[in-house]
PDB file of N, CA and C in Angstrom:
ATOM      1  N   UNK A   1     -50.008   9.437  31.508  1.00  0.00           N
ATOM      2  CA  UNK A   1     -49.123   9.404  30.361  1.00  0.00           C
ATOM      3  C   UNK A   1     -47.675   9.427  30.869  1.00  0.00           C
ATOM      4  N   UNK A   2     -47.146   8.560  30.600  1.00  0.00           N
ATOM      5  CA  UNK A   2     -45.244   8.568  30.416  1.00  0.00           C
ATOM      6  C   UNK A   2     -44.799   9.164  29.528  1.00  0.00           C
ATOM      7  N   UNK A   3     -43.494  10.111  29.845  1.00  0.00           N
ATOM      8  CA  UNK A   3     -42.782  10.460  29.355  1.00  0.00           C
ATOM      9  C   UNK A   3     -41.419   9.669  29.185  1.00  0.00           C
ATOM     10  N   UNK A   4     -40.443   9.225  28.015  1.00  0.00           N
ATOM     11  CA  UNK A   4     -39.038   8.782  27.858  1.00  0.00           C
ATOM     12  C   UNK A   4     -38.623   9.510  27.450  1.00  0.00           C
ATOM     13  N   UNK A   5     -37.142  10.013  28.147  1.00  0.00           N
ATOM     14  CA  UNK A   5     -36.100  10.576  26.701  1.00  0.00           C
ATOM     15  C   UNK A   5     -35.493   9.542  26.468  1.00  0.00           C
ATOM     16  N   UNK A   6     -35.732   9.824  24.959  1.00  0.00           N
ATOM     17  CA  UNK A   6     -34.151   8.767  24.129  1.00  0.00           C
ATOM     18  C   UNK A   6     -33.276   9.234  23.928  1.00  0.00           C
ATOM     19  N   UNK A   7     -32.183   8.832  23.705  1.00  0.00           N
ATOM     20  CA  UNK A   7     -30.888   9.194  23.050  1.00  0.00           C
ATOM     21  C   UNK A   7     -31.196   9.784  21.761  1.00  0.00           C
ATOM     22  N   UNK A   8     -29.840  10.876  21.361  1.00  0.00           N
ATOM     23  CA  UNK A   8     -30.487  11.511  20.080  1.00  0.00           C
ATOM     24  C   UNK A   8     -29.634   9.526  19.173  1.00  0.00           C
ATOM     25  N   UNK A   9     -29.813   9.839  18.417  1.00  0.00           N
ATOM     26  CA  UNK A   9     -29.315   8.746  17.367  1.00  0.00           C
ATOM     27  C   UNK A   9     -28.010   8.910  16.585  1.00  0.00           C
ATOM     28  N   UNK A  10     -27.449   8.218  16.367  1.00  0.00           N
ATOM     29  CA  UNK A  10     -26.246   8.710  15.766  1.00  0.00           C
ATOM     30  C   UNK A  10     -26.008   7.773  14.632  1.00  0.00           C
ATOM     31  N   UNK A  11     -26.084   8.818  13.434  1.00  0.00           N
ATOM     32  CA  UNK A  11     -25.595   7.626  12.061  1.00  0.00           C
ATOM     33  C   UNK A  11     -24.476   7.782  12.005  1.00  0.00           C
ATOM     34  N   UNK A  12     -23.531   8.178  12.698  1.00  0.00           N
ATOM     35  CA  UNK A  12     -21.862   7.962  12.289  1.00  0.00           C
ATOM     36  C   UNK A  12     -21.339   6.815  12.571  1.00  0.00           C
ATOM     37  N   UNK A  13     -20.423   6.327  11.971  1.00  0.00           N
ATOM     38  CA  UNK A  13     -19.968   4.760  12.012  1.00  0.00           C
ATOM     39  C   UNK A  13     -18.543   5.081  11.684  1.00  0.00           C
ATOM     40  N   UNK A  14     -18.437   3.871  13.099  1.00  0.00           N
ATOM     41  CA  UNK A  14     -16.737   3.734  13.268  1.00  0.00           C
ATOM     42  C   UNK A  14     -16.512   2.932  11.652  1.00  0.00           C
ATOM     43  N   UNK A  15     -15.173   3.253  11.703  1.00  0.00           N
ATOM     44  CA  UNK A  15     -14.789   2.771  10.242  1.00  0.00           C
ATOM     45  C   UNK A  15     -12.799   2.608  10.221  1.00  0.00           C
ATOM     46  N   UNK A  16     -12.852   2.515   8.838  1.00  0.00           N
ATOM     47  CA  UNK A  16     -11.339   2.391   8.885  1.00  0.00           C
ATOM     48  C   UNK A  16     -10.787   3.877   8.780  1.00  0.00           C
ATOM     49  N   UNK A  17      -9.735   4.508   9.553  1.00  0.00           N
ATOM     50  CA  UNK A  17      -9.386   5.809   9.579  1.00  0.00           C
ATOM     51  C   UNK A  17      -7.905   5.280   8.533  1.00  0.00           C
ATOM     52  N   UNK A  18      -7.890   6.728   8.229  1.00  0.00           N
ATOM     53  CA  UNK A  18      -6.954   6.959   7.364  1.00  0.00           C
ATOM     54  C   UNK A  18      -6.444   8.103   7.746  1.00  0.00           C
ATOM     55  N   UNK A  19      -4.961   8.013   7.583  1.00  0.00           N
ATOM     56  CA  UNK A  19      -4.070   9.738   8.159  1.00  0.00           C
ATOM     57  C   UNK A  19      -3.717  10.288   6.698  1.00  0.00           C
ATOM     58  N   UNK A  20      -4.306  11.464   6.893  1.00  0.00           N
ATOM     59  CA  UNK A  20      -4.013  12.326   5.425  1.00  0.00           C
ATOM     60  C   UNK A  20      -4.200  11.597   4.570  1.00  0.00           C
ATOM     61  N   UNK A  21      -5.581  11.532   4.072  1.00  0.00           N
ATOM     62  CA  UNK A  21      -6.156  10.881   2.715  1.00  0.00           C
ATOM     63  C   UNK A  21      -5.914  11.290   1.353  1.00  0.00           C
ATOM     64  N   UNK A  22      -5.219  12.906   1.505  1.00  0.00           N
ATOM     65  CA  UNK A  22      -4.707  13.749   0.842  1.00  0.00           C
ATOM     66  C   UNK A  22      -3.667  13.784   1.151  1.00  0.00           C
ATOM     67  N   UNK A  23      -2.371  13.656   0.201  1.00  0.00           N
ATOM     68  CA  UNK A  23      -0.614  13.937   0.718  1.00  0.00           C
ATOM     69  C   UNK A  23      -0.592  15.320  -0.202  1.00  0.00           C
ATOM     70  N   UNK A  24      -0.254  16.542   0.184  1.00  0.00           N
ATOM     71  CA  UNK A  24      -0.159  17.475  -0.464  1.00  0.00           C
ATOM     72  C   UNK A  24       1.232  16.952  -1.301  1.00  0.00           C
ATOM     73  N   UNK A  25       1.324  18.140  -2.208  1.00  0.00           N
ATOM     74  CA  UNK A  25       2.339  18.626  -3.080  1.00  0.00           C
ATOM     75  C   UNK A  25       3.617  18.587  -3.189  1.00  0.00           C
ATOM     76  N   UNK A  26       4.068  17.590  -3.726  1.00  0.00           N
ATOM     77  CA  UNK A  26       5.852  17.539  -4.059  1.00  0.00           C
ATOM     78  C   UNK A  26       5.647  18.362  -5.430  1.00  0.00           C
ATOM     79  N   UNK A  27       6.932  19.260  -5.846  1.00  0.00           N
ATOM     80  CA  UNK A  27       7.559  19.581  -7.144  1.00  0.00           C
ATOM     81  C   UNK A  27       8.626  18.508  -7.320  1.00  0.00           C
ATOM     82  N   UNK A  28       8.266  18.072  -8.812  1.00  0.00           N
ATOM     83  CA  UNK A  28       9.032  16.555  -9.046  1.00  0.00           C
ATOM     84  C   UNK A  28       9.444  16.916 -10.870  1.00  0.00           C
ATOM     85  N   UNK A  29      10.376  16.548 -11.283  1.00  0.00           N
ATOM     86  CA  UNK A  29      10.577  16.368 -12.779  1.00  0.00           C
ATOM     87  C   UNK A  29      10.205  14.914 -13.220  1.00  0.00           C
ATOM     88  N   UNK A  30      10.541  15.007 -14.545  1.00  0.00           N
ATOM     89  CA  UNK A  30      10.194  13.545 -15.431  1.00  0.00           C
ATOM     90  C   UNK A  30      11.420  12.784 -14.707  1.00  0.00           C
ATOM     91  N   UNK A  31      10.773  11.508 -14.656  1.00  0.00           N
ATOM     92  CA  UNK A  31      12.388  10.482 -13.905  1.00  0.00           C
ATOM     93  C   UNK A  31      12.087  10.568 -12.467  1.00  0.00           C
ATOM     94  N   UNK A  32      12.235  11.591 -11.901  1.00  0.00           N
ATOM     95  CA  UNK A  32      11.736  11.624 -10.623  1.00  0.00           C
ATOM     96  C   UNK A  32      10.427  10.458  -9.803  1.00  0.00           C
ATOM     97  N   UNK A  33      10.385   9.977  -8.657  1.00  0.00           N
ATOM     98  CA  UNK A  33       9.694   9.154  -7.955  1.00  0.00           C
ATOM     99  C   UNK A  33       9.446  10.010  -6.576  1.00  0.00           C
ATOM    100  N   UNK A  34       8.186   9.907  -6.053  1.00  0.00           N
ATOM    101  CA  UNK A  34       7.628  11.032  -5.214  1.00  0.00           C
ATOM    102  C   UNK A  34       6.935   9.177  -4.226  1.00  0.00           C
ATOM    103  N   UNK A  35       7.772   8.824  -2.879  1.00  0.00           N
ATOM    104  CA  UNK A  35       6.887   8.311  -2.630  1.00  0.00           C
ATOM    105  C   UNK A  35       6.433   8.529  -0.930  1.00  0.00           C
ATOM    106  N   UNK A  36       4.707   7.956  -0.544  1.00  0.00           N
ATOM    107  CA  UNK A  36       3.838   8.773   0.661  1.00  0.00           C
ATOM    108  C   UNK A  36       3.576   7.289   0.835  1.00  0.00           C
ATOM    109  N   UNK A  37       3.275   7.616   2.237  1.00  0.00           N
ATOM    110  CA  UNK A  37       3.094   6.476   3.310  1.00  0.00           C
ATOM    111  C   UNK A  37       1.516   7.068   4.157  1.00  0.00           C
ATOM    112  N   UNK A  38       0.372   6.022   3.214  1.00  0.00           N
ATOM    113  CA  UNK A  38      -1.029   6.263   4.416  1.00  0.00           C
ATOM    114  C   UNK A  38      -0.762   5.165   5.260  1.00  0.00           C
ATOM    115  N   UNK A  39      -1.229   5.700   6.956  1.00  0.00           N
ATOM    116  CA  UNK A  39      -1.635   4.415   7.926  1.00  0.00           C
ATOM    117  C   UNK A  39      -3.036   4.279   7.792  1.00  0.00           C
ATOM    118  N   UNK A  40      -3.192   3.224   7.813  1.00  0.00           N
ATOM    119  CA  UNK A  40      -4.736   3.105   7.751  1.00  0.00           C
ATOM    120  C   UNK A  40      -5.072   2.340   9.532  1.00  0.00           C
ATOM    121  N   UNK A  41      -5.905   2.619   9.833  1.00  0.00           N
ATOM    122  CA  UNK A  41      -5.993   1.888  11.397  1.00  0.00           C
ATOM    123  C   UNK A  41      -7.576   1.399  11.088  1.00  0.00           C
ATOM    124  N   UNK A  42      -7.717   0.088  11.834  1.00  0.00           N
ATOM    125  CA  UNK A  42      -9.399  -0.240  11.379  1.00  0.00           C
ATOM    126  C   UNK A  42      -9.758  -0.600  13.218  1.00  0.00           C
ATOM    127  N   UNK A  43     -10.824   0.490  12.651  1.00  0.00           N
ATOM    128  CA  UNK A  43     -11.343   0.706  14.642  1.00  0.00           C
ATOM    129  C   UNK A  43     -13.164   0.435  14.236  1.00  0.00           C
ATOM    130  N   UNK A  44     -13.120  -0.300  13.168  1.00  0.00           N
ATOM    131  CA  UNK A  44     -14.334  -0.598  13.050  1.00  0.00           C
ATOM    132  C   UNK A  44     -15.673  -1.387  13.731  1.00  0.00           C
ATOM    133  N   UNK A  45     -14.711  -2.324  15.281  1.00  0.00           N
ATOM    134  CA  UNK A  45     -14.893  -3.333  15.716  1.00  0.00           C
ATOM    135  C   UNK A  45     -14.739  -4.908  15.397  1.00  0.00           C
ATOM    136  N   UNK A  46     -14.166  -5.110  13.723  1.00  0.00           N
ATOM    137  CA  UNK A  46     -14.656  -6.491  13.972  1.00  0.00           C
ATOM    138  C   UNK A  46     -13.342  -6.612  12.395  1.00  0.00           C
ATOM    139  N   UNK A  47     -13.127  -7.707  12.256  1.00  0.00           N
ATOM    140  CA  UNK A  47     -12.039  -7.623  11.230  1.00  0.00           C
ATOM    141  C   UNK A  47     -12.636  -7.375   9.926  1.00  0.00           C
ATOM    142  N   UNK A  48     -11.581  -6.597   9.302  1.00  0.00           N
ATOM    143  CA  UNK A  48     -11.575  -5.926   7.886  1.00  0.00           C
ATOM    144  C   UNK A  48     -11.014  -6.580   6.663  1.00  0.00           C
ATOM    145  N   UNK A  49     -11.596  -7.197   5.614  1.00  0.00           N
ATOM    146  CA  UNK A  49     -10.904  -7.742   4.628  1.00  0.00           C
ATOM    147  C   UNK A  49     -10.430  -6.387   3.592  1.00  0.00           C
ATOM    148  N   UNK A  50      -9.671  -6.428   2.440  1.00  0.00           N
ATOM    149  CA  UNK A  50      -9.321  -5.425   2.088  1.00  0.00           C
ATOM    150  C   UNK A  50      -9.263  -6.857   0.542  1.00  0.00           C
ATOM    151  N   UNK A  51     -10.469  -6.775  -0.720  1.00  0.00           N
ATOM    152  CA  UNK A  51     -10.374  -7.290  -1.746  1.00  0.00           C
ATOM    153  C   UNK A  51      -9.666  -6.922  -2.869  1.00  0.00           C
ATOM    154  N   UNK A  52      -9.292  -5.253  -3.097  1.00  0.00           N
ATOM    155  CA  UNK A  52      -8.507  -5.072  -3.672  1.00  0.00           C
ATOM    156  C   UNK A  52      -7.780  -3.705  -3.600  1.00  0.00           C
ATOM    157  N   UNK A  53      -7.181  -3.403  -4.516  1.00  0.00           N
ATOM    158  CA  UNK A  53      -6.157  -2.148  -4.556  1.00  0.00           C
ATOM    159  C   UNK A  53      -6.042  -1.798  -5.742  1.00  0.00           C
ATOM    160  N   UNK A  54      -7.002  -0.406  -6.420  1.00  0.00           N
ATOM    161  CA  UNK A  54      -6.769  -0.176  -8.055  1.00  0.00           C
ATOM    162  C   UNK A  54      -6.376   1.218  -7.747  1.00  0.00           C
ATOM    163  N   UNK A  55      -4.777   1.698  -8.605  1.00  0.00           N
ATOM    164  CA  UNK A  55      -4.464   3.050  -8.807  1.00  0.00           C
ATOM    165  C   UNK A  55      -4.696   3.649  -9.866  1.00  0.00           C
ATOM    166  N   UNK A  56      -4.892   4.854 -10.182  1.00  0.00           N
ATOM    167  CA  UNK A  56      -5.775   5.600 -10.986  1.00  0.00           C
ATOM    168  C   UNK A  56      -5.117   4.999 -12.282  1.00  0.00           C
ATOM    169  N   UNK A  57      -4.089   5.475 -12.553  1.00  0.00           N
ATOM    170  CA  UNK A  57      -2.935   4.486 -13.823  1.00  0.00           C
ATOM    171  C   UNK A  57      -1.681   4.196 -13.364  1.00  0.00           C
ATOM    172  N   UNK A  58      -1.181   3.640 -14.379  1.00  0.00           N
ATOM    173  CA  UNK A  58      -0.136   2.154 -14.237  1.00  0.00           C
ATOM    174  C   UNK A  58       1.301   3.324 -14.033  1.00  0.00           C
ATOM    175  N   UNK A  59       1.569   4.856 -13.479  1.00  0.00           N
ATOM    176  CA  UNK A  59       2.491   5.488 -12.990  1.00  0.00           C
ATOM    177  C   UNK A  59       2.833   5.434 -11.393  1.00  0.00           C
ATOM    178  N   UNK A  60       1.000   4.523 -10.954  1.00  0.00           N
ATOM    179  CA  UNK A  60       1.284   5.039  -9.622  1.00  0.00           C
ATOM    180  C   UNK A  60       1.404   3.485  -9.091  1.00  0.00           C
ATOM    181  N   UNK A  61       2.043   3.094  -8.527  1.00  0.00           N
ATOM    182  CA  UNK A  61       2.382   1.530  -7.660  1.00  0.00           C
ATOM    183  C   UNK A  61       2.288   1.571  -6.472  1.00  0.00           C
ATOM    184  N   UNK A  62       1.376   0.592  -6.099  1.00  0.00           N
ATOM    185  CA  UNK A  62       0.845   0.744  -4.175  1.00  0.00           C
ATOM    186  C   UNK A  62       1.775  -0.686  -4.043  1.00  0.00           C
ATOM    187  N   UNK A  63       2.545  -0.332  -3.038  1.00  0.00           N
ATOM    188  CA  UNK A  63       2.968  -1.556  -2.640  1.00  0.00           C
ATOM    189  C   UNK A  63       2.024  -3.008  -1.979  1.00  0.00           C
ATOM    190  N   UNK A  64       3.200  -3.806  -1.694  1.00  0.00           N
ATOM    191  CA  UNK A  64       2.044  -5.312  -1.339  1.00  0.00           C
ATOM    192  C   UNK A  64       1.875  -4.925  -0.225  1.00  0.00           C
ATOM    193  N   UNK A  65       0.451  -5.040   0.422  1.00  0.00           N
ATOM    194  CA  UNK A  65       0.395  -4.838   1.424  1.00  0.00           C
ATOM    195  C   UNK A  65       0.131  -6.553   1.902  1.00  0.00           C
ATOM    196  N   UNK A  66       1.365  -7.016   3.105  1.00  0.00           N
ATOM    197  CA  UNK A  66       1.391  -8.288   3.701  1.00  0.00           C
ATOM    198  C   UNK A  66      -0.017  -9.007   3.905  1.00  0.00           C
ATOM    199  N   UNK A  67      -1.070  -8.638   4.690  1.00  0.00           N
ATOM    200  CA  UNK A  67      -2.300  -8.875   4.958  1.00  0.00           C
ATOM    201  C   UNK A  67      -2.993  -8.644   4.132  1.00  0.00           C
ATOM    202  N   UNK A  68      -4.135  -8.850   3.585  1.00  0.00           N
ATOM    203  CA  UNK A  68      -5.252  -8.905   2.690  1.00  0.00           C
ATOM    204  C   UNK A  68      -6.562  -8.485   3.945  1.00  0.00           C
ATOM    205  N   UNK A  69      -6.494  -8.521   5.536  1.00  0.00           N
ATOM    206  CA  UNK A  69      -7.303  -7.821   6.249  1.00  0.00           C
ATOM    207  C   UNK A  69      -6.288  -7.255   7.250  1.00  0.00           C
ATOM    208  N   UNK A  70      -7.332  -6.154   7.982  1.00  0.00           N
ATOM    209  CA  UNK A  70      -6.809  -5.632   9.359  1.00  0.00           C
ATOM    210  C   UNK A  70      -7.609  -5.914  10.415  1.00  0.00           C
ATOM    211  N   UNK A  71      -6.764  -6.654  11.304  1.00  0.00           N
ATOM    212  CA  UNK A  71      -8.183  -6.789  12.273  1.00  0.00           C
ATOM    213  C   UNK A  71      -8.381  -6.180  13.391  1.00  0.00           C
ATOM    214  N   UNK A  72      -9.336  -6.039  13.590  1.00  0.00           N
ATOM    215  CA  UNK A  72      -9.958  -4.965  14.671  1.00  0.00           C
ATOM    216  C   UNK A  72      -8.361  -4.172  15.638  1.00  0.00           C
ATOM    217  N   UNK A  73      -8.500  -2.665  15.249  1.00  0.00           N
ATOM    218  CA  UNK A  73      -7.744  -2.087  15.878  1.00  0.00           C
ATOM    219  C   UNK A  73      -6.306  -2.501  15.562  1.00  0.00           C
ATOM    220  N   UNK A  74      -5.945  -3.312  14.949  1.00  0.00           N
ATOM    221  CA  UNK A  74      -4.446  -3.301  14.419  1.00  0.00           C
ATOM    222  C   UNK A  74      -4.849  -1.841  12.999  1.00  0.00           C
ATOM    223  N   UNK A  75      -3.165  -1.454  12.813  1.00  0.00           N
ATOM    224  CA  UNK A  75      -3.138  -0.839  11.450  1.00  0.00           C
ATOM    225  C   UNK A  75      -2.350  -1.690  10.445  1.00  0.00           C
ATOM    226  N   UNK A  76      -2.503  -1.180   8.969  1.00  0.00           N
ATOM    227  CA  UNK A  76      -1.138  -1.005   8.054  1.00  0.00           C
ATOM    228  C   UNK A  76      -1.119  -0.039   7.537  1.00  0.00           C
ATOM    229  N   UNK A  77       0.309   0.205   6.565  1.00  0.00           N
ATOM    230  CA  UNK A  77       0.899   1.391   6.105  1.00  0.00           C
ATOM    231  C   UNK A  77       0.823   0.599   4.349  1.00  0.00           C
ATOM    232  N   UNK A  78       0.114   1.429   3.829  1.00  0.00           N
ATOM    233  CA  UNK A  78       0.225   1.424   2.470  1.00  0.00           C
ATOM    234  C   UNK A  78       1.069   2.394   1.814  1.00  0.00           C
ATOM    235  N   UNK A  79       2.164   2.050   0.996  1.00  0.00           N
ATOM    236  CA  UNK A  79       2.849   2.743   0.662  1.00  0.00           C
ATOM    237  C   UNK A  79       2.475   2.767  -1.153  1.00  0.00           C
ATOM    238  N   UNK A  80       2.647   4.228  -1.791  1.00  0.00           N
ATOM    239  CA  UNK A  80       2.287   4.562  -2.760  1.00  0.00           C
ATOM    240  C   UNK A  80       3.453   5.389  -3.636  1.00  0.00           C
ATOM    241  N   UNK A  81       4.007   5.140  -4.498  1.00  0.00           N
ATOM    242  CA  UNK A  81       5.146   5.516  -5.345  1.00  0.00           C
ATOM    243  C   UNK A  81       4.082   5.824  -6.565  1.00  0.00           C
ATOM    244  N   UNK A  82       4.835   6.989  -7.063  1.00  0.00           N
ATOM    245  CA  UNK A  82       4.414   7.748  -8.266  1.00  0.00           C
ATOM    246  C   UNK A  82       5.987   8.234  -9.221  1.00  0.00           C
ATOM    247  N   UNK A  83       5.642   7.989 -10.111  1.00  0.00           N
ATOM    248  CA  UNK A  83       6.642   8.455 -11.280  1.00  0.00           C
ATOM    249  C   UNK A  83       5.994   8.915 -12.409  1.00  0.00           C
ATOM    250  N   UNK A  84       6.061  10.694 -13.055  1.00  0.00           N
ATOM    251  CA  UNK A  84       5.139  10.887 -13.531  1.00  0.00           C
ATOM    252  C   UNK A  84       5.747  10.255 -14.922  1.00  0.00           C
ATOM    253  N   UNK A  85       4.645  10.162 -15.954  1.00  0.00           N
ATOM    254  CA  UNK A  85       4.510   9.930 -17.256  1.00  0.00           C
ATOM    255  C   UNK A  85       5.212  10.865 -18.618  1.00  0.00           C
ATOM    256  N   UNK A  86       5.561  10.782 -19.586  1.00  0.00           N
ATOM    257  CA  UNK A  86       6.157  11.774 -20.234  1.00  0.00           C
ATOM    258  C   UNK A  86       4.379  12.964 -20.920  1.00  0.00           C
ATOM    259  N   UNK A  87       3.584  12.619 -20.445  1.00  0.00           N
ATOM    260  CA  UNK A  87       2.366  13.688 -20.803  1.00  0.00           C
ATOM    261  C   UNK A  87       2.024  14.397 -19.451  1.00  0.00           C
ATOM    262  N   UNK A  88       2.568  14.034 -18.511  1.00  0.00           N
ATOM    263  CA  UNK A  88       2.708  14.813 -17.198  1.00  0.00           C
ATOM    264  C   UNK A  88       2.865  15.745 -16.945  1.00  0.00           C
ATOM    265  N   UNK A  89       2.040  17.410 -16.293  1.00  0.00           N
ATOM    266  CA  UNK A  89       2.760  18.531 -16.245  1.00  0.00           C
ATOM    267  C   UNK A  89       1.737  19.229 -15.594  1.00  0.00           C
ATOM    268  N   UNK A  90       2.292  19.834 -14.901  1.00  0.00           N
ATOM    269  CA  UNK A  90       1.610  21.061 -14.032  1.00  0.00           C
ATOM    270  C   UNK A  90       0.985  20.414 -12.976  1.00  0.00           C
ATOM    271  N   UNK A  91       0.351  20.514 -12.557  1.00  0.00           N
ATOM    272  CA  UNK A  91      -0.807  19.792 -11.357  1.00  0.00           C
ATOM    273  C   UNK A  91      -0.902  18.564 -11.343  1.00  0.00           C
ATOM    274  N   UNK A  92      -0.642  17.079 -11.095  1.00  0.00           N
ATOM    275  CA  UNK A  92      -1.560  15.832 -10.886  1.00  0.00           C
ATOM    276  C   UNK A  92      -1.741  15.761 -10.045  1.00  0.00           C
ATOM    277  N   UNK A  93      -2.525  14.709 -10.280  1.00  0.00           N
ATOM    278  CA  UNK A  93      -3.215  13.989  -8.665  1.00  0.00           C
ATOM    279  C   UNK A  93      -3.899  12.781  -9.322  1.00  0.00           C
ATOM    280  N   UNK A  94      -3.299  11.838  -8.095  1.00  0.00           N
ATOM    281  CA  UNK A  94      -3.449  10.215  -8.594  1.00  0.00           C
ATOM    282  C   UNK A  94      -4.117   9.715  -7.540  1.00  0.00           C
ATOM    283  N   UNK A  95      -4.956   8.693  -7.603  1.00  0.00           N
ATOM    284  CA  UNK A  95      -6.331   8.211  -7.038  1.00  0.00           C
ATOM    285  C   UNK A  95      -5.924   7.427  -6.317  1.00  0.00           C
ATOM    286  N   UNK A  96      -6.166   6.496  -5.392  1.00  0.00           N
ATOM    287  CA  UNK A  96      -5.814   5.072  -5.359  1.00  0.00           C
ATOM    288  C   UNK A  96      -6.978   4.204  -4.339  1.00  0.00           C
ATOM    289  N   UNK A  97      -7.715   3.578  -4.764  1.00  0.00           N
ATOM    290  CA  UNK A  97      -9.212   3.108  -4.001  1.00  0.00           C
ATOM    291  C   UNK A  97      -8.580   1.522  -3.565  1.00  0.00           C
ATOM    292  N   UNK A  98      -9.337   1.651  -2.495  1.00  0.00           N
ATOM    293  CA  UNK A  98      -9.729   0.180  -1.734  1.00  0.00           C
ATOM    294  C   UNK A  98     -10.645  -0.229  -1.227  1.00  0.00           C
ATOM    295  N   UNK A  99     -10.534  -1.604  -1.870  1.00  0.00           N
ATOM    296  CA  UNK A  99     -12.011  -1.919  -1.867  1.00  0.00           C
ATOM    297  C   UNK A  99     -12.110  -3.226  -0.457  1.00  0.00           C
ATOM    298  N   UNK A 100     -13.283  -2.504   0.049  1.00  0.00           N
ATOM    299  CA  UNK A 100     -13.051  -3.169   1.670  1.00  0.00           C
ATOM    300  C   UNK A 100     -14.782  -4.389   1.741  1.00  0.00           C
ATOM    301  N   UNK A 101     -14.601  -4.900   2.802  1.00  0.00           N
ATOM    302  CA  UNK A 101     -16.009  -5.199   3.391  1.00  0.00           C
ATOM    303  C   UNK A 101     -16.666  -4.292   4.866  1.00  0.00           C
ATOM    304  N   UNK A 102     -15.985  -3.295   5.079  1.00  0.00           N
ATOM    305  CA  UNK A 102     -16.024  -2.329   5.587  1.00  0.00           C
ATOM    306  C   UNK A 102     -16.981  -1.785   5.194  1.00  0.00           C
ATOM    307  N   UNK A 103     -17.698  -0.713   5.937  1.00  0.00           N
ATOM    308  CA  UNK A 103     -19.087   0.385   5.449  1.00  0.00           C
ATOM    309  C   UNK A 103     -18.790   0.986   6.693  1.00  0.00           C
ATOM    310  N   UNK A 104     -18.958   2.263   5.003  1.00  0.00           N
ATOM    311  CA  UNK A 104     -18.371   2.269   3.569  1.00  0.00           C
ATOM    312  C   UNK A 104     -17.458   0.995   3.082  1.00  0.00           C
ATOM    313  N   UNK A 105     -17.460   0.952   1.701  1.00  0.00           N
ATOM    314  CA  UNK A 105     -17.159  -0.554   1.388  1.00  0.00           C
ATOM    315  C   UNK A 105     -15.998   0.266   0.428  1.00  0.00           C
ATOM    316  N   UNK A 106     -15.934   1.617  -0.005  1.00  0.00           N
ATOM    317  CA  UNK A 106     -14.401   2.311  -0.973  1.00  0.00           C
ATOM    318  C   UNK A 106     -14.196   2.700   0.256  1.00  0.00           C
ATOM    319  N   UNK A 107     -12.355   3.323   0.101  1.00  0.00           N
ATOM    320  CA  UNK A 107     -12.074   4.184   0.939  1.00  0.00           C
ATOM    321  C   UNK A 107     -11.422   4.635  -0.392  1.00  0.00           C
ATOM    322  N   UNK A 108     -10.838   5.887  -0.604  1.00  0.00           N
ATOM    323  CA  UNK A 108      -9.680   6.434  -1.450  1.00  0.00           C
ATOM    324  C   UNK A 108      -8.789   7.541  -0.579  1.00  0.00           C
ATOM    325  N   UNK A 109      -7.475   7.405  -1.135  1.00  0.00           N
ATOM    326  CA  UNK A 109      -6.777   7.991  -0.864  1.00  0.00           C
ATOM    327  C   UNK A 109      -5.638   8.884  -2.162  1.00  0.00           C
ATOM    328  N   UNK A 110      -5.066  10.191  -2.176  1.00  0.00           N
ATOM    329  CA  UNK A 110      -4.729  10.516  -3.457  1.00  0.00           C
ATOM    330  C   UNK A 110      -3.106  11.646  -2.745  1.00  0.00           C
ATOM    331  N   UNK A 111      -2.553  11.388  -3.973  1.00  0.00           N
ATOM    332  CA  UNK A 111      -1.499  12.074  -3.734  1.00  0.00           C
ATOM    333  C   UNK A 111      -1.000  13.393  -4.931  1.00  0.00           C
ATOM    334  N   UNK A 112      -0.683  14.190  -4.326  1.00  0.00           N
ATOM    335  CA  UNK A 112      -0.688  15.301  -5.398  1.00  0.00           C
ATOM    336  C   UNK A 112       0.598  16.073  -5.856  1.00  0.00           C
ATOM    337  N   UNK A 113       0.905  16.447  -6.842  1.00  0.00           N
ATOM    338  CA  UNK A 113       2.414  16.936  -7.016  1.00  0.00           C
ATOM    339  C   UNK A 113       2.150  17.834  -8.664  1.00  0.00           C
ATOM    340  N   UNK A 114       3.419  18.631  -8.379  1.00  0.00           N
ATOM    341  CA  UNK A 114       3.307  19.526  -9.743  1.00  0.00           C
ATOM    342  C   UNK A 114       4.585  19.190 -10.660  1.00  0.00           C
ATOM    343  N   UNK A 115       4.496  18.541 -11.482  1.00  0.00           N
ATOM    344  CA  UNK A 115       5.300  17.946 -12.734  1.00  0.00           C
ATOM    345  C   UNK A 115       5.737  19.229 -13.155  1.00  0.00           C
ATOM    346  N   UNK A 116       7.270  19.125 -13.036  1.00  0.00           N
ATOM    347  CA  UNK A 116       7.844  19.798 -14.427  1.00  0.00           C
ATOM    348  C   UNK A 116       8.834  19.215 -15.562  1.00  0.00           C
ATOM    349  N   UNK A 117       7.722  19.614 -16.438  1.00  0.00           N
ATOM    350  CA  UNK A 117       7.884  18.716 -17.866  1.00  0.00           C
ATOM    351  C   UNK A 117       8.729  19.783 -19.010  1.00  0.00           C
ATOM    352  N   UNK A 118       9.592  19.257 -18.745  1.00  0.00           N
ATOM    353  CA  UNK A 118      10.506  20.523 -19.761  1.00  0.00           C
ATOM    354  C   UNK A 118      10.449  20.172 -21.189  1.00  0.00           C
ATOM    355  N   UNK A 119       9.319  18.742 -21.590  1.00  0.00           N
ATOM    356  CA  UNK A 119       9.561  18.852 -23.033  1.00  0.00           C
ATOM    357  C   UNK A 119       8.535  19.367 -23.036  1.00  0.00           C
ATOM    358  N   UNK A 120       7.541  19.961 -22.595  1.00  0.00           N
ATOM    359  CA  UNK A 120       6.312  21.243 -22.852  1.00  0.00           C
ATOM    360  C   UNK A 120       6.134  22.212 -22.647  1.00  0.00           C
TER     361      UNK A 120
END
């Protein structure tokens, strides 16, 4: 009888990294614009299309990002501007998903801040 060892197995998968997927907490008033910069780097091996870009609502604006993919091991910087709403107050936090051919095929990223709304 033979004996093999195998390798243990590994389901982790390179993917697109993201720096601080979470931007903590600005204090911001109404009028105010709060804006965060994710790098995204794609170390996935092989090029990345990126089909779209939906933010949670129409306060938060992701800029154009030049490329529509990243390819292997290049990054970009998605930049994300928020201006809160006049129903805005205390705590938000705004979503912002991309939708990749990457796998995982979402990534999200969110930014968070505490509104002060002095008409409430």
């Amino acid at each position: 009888m033979l004996l093999f060892a195998l390798p243990a197995c590994h389901t982790s998968q390179v993917k697109l990294v993201i720096t601080e997927t979470i931007r903590e907490k600005d204090t911001i008033t109404l009028g105010d614009t709060i804006k965060k910069m994710f790098f995204i780097i794609n170390q996935t091996g092989s090029k990345v299309n990126i089909f779209r870009i939906i933010a949670s609502c129409g306060c938060t604006i992701v800029s154009d990002i030049m490329e529509t993919y990243i390819a292997n091991g290049d990054s970009i910087i998605l930049t994300v501007k928020y201006t809160p709403e006049q129903i805005d107050s205390g705590d938000v936090s705004k979503t912002i998903v991309l939708y990749t051919d990457a796998n995982p095929k979402l990534y999200d990223v969110s930014i968070k801040a505490y509104v002060l709304n002095e008409r409430q």
